[in-house]
C-alpha atoms as a PDB file:
ATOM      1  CA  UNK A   1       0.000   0.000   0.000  1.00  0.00           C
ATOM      2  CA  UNK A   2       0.982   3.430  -0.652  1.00  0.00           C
ATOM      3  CA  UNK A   3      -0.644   6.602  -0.274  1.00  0.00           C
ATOM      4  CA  UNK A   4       0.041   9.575  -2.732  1.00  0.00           C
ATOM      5  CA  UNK A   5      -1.310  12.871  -1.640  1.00  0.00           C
ATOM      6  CA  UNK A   6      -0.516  15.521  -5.054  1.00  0.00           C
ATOM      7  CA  UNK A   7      -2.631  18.646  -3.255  1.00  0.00           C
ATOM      8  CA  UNK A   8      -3.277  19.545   0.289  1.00  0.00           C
ATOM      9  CA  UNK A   9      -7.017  20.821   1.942  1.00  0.00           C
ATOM     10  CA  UNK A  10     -10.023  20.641   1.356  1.00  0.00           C
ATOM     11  CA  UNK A  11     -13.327  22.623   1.184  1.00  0.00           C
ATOM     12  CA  UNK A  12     -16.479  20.773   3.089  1.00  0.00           C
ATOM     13  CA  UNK A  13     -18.917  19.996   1.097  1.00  0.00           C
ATOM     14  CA  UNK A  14     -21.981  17.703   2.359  1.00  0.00           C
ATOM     15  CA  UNK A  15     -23.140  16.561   5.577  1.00  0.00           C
ATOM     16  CA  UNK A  16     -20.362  14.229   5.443  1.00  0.00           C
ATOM     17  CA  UNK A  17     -18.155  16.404   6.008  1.00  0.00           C
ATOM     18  CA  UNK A  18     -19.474  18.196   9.412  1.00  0.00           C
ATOM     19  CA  UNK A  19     -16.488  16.396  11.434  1.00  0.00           C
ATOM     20  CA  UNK A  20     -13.834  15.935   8.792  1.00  0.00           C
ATOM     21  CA  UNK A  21     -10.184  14.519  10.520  1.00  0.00           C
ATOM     22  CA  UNK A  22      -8.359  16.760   8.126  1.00  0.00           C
ATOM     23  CA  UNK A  23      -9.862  20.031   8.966  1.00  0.00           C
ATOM     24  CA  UNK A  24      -9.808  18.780  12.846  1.00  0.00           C
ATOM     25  CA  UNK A  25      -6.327  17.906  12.957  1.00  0.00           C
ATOM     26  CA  UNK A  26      -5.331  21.355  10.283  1.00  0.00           C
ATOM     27  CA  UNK A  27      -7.102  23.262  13.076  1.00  0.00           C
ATOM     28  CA  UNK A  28      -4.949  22.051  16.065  1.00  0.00           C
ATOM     29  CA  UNK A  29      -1.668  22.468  13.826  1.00  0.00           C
ATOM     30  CA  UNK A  30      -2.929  26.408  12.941  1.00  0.00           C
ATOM     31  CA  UNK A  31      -3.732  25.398   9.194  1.00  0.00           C
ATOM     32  CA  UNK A  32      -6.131  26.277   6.881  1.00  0.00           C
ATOM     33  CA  UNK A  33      -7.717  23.349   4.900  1.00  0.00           C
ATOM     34  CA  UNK A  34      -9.397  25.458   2.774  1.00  0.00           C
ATOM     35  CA  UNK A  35      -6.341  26.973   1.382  1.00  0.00           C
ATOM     36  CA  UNK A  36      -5.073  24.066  -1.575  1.00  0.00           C
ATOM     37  CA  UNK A  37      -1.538  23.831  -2.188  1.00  0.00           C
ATOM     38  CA  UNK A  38       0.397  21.487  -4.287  1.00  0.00           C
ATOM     39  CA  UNK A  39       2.667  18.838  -1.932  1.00  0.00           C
ATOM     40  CA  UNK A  40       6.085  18.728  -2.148  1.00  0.00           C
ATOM     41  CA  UNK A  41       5.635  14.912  -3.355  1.00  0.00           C
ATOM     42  CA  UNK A  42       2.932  15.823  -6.267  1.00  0.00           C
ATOM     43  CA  UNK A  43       5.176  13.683  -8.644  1.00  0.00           C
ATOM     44  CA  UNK A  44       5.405  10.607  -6.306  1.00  0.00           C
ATOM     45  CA  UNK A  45       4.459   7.973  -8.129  1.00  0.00           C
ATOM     46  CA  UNK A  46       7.313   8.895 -10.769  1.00  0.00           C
ATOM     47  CA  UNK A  47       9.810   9.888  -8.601  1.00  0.00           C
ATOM     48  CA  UNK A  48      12.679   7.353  -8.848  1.00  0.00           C
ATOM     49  CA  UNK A  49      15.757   6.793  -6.807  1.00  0.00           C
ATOM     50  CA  UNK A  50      19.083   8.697  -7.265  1.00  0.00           C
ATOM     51  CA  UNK A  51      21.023   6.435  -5.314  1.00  0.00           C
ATOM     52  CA  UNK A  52      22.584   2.858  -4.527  1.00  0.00           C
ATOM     53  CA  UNK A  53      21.893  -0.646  -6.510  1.00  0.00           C
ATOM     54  CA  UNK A  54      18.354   0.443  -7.377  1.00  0.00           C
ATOM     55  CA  UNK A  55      19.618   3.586  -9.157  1.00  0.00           C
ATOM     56  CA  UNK A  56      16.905   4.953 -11.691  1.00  0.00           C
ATOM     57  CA  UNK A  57      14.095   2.954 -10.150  1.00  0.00           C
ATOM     58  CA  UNK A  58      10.818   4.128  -9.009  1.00  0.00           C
ATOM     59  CA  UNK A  59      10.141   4.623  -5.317  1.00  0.00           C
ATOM     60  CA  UNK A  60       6.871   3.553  -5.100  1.00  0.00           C
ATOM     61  CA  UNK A  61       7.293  -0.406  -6.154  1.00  0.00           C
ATOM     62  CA  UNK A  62       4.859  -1.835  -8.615  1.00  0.00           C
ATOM     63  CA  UNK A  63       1.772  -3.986  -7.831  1.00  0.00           C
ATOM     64  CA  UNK A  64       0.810  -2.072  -5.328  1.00  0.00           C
ATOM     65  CA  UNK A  65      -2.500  -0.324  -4.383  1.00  0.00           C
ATOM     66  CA  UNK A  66      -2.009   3.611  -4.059  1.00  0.00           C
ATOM     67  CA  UNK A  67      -4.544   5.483  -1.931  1.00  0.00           C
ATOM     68  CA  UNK A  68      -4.590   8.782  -3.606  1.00  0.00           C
ATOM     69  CA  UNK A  69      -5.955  11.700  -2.297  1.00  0.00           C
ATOM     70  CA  UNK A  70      -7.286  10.496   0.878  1.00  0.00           C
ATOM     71  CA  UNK A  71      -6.607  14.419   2.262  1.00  0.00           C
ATOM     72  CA  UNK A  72      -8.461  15.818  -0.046  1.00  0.00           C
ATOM     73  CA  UNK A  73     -10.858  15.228  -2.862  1.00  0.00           C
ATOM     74  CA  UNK A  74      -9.474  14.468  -6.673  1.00  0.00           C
ATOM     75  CA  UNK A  75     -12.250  16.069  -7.958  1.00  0.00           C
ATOM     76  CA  UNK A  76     -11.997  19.479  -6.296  1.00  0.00           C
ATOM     77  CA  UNK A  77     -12.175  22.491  -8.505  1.00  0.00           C
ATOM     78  CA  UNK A  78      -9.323  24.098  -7.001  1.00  0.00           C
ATOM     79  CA  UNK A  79      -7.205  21.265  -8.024  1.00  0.00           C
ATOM     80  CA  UNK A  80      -8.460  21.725 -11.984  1.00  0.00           C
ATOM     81  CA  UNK A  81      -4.945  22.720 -13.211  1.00  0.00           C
ATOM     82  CA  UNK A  82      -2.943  19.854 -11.902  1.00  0.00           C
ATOM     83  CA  UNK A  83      -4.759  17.064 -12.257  1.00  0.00           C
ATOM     84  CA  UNK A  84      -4.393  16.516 -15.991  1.00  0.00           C
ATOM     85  CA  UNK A  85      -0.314  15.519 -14.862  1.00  0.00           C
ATOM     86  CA  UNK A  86      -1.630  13.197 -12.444  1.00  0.00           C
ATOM     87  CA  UNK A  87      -3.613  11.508 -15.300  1.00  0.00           C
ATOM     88  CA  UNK A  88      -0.361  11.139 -17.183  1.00  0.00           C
ATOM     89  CA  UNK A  89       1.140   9.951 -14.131  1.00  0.00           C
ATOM     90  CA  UNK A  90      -1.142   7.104 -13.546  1.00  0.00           C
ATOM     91  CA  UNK A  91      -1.061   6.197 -17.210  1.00  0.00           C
ATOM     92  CA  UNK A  92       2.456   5.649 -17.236  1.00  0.00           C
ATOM     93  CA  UNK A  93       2.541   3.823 -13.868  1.00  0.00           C
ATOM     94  CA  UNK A  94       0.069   0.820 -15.363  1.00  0.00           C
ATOM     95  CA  UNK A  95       2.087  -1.238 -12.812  1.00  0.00           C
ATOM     96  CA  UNK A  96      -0.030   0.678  -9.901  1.00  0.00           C
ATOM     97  CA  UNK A  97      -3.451   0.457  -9.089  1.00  0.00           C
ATOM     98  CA  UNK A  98      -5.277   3.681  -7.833  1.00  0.00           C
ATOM     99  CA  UNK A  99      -7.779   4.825  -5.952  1.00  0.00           C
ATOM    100  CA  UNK A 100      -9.859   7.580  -5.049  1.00  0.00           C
ATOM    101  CA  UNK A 101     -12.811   8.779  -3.520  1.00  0.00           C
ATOM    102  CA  UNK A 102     -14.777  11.499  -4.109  1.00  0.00           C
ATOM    103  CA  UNK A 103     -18.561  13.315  -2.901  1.00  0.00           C
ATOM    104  CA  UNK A 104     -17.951  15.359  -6.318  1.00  0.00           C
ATOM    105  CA  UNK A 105     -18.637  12.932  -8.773  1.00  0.00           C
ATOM    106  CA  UNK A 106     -21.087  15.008 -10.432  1.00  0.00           C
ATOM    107  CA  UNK A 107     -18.032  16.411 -11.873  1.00  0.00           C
ATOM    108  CA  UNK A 108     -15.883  13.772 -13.142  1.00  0.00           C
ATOM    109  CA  UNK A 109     -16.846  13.711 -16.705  1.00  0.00           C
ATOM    110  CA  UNK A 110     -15.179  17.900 -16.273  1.00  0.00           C
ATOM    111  CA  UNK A 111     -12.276  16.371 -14.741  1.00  0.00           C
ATOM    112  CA  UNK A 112     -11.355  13.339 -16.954  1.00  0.00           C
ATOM    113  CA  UNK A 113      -8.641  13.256 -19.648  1.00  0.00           C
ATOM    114  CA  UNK A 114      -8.768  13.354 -23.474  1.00  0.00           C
ATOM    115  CA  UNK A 115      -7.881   9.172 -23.719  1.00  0.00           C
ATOM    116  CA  UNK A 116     -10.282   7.790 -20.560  1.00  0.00           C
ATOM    117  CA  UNK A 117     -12.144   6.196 -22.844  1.00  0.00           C
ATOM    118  CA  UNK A 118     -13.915   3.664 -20.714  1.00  0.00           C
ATOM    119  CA  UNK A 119     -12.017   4.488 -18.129  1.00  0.00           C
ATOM    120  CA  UNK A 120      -8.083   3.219 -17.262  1.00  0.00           C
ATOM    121  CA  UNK A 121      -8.194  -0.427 -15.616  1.00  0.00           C
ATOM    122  CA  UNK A 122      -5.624   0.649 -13.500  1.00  0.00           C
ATOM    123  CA  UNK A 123      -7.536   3.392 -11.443  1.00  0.00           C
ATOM    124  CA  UNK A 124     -10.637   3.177  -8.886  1.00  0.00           C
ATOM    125  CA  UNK A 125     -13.209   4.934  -8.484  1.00  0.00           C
ATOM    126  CA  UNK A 126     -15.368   5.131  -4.635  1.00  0.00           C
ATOM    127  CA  UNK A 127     -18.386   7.453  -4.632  1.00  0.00           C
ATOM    128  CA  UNK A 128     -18.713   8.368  -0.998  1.00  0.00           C
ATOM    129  CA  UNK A 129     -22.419   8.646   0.287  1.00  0.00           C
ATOM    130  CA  UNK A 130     -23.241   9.560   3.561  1.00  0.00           C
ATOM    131  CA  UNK A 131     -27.146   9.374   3.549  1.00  0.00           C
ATOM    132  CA  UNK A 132     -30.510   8.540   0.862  1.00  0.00           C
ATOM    133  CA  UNK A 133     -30.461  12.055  -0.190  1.00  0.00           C
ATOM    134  CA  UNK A 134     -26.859  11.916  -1.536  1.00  0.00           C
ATOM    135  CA  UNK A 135     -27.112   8.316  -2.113  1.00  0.00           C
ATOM    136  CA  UNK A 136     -30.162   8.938  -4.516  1.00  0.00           C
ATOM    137  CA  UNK A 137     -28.589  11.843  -6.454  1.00  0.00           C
ATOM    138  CA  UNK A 138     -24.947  10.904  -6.585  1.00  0.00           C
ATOM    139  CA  UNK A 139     -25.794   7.138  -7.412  1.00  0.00           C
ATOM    140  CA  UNK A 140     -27.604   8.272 -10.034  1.00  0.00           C
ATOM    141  CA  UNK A 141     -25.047  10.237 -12.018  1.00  0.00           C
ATOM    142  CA  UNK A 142     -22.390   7.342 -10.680  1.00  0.00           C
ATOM    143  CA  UNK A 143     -24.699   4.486 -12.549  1.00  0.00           C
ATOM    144  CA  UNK A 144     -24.174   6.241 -15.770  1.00  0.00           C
ATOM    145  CA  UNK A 145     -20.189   7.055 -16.029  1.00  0.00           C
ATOM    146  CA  UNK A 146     -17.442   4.823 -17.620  1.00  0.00           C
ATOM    147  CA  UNK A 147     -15.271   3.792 -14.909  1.00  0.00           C
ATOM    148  CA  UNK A 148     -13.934   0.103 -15.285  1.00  0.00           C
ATOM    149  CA  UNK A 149     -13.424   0.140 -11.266  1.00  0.00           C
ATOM    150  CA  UNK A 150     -16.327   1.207  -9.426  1.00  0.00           C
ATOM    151  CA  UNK A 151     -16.433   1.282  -5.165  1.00  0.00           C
ATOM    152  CA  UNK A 152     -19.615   2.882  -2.988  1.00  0.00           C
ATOM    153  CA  UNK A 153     -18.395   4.276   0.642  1.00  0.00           C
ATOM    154  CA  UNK A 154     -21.395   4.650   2.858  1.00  0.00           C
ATOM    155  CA  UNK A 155     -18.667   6.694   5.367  1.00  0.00           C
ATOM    156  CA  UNK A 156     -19.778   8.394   7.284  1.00  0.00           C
ATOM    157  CA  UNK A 157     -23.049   6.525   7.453  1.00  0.00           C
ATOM    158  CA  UNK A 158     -25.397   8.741   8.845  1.00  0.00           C
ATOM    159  CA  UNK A 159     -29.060   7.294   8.270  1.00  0.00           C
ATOM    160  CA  UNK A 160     -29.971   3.903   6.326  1.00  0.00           C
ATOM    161  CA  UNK A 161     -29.409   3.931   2.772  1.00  0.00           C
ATOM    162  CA  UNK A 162     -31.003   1.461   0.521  1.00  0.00           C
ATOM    163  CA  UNK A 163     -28.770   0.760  -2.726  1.00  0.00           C
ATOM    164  CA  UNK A 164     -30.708  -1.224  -4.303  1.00  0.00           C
ATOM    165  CA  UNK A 165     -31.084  -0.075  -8.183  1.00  0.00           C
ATOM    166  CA  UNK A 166     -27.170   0.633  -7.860  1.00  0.00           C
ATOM    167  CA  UNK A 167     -24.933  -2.325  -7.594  1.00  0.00           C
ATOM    168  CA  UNK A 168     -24.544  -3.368 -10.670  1.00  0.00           C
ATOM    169  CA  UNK A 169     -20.992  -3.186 -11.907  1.00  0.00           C
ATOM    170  CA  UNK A 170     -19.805  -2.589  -7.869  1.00  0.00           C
ATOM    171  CA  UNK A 171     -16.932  -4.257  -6.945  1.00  0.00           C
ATOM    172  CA  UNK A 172     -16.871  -2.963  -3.221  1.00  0.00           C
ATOM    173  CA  UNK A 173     -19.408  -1.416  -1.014  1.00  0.00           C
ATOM    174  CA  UNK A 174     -17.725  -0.508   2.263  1.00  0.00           C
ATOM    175  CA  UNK A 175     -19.553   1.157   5.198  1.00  0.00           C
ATOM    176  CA  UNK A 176     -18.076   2.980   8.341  1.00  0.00           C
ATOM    177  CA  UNK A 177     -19.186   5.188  11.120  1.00  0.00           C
ATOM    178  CA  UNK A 178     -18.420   9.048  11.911  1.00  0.00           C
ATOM    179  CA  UNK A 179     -15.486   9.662  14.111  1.00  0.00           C
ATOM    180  CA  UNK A 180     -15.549  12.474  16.818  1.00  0.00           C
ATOM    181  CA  UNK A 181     -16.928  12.908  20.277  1.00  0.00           C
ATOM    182  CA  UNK A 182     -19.960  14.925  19.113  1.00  0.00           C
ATOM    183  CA  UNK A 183     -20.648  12.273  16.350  1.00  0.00           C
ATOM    184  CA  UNK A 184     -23.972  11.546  14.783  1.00  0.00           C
ATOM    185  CA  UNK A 185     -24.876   7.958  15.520  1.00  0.00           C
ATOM    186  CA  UNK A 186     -24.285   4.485  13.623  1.00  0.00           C
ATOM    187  CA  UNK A 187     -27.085   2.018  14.165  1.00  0.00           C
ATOM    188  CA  UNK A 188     -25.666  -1.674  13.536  1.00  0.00           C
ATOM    189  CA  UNK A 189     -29.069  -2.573  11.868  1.00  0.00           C
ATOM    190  CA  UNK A 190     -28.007  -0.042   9.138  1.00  0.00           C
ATOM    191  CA  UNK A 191     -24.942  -1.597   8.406  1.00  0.00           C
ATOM    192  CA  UNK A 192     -26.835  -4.977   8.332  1.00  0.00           C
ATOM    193  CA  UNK A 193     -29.499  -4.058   6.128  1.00  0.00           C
ATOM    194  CA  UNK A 194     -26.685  -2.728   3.712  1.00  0.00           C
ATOM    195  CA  UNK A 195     -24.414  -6.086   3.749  1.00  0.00           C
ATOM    196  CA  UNK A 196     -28.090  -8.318   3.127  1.00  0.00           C
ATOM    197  CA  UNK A 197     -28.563  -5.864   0.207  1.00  0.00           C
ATOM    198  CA  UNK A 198     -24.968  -6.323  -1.019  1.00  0.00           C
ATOM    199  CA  UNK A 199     -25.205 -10.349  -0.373  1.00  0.00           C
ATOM    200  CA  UNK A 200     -28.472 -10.511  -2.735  1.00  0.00           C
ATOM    201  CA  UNK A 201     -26.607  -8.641  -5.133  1.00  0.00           C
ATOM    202  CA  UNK A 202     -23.558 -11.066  -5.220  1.00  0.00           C
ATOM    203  CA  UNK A 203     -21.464  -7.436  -4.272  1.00  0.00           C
ATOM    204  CA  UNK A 204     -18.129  -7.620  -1.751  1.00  0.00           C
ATOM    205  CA  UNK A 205     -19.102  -5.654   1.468  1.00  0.00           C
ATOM    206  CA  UNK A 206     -16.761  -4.144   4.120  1.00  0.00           C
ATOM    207  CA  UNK A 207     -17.528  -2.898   7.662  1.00  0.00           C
ATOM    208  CA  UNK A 208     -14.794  -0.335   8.060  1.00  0.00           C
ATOM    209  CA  UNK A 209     -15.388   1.084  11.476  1.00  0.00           C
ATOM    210  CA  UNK A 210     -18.199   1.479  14.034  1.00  0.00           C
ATOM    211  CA  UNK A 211     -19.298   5.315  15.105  1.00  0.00           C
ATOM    212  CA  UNK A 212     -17.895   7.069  18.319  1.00  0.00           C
ATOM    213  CA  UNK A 213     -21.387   6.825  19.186  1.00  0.00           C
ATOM    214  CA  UNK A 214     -22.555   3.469  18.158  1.00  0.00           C
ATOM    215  CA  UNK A 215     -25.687   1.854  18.643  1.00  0.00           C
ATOM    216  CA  UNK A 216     -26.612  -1.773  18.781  1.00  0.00           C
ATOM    217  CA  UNK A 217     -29.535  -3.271  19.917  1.00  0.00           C
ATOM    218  CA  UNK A 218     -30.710   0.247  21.256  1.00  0.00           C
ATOM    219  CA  UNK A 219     -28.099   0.246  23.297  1.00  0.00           C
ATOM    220  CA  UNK A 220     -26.004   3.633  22.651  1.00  0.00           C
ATOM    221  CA  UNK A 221     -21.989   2.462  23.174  1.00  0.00           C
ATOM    222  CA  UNK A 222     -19.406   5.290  23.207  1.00  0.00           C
ATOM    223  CA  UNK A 223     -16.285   4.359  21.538  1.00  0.00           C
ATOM    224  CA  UNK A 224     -12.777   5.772  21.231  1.00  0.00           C
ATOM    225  CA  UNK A 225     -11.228   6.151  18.077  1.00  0.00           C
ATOM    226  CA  UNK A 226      -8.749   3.808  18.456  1.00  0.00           C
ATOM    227  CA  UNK A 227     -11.774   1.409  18.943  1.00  0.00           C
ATOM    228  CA  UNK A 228     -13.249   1.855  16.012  1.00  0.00           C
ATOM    229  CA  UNK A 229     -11.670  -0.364  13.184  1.00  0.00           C
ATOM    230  CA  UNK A 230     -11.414  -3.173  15.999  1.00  0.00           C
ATOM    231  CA  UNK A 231     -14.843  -3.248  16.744  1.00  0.00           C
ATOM    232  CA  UNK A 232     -16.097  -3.705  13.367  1.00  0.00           C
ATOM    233  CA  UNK A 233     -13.369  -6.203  12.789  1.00  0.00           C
ATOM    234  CA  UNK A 234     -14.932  -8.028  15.815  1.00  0.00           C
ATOM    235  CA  UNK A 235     -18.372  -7.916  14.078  1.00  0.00           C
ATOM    236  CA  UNK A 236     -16.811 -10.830  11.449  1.00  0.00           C
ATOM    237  CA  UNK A 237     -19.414  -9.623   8.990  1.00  0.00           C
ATOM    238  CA  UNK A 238     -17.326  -8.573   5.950  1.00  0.00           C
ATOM    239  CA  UNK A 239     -18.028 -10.872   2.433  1.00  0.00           C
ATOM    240  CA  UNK A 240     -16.873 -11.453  -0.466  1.00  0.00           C
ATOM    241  CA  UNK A 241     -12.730 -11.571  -0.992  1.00  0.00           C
ATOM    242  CA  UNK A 242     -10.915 -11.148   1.991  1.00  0.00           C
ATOM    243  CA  UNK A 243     -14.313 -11.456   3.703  1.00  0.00           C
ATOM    244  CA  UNK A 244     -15.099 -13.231   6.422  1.00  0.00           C
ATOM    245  CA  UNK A 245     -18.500 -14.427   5.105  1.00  0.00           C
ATOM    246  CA  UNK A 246     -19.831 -14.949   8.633  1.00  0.00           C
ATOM    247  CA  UNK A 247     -22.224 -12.868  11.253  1.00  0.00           C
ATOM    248  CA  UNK A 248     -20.494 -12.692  14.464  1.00  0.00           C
ATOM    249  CA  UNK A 249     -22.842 -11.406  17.407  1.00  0.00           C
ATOM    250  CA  UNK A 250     -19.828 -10.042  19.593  1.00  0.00           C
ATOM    251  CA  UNK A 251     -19.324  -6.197  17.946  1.00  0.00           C
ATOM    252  CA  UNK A 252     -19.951  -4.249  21.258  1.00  0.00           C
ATOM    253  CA  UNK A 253     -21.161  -7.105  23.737  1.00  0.00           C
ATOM    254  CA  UNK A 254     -20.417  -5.743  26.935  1.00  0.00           C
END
């Protein structure tokens, strides 16, 4: 895995993004997210070694996965003038496979270069969701664009979301909880409802992380954040590859 960040901030967007971690942790360091700067690493993935046996190589090794953007959004408007050299970038790294996600995607067909064709089979695409409303009018324009790699991220979750009429073609669903002490609730049965929907639909599904709040069984559990990821490993309900095709009832027991 490696993560490749080419611009830094972000401007909030959706109700997603009430408790963002970037603009959170920019806040506590004194900087402003919504200012978007190009990283000193913006040519990462084609940066090569200058030194020893592996002279001339590239840094990042091939066959891996490269999480790009994961501070920002690849879709952002500021970002408009730079992102045609990361398209070249990830064209001539075939021997990566990237992905992003994005809550803009009613601007990708604006943002994709002149040769996407049907899309590059080395990138991925996740549309992030965070409720119906969003779900119904993102999913919508998502459905429709040619992307060979398509992911849905219900994260943060913040109601139930019925997906049904949109999993064709999904490789991944992959649902998660919000993250801060003020959080809006997860409610397990949401996150059930979604993996039944993805099971009848033959689709992979991931439980990322429970909510700091976090409700099973009407019972309201408070979690830290280092919690989070374990819990919903605990859960055991994850399907498809790398899944663990099982229902565990131990997520939160107390």
């Amino acid at each position: 895995m490696a993560i490749w960040d080419p611009w830094r901030g972000c401007h909030r967007y959706s109700e997603g993004c009430k408790f963002c971690y970037i603009h959170k942790g920019d806040a506590r360091r004194g900087v402003d997210t919504d200012h978007i700067v190009r990283t000193e690493n913006f040519d990462a993935p084609v940066q090569r070694l200058q030194r020893g046996k592996n002279k001339g190589q590239y840094k990042m090794k091939p066959g891996q996965t490269v999480y790009l953007c994961f501070r920002s959004d690849f879709l952002l408007e500021d970002a408009d003038p730079w992102r045609e050299e990361c398209w070249q970038m990830m064209k001539e790294r075939s021997d990566l496979h990237f992905l992003f996600l994005t809550k803009r995607i009613d601007r990708f067909l604006q943002c994709i270069p002149a040769d996407w064709g049907h899309g590059y089979d080395n990138v991925t695409v996740g549309c992030t969701v965070e409720n119906q409303r969003q779900a119904d009018y993102r999913l919508a324009i998502f459905d429709t664009l040619p992307i060979c790699h398509k992911d849905i991220i219900c994260q943060p979750m913040l109601g139930p979301i019925d997906l049904r009429g949109h999993l064709e073609n999904i490789e991944l669903v992959e649902v998660g909880g919000e993250s801060d002490r003020e959080a809006r609730p997860l409610d397990y049965s949401w996150v059930l409802d979604i993996r039944e929907q993805c099971i009848r639909a033959d689709v992979p599904f991931h439980f990322r992380q429970c909510g700091s709040n976090f409700i099973k069984d009407g019972k309201l559990y408070r979690l830290n954040v280092r919690q989070l990821c374990a819990q919903a490993r605990k859960a055991g309900i994850n399907t498809g590859k790398n899944g663990e095709d099982g229902q565990s009832t131990q997520v939160c027991d107390a």
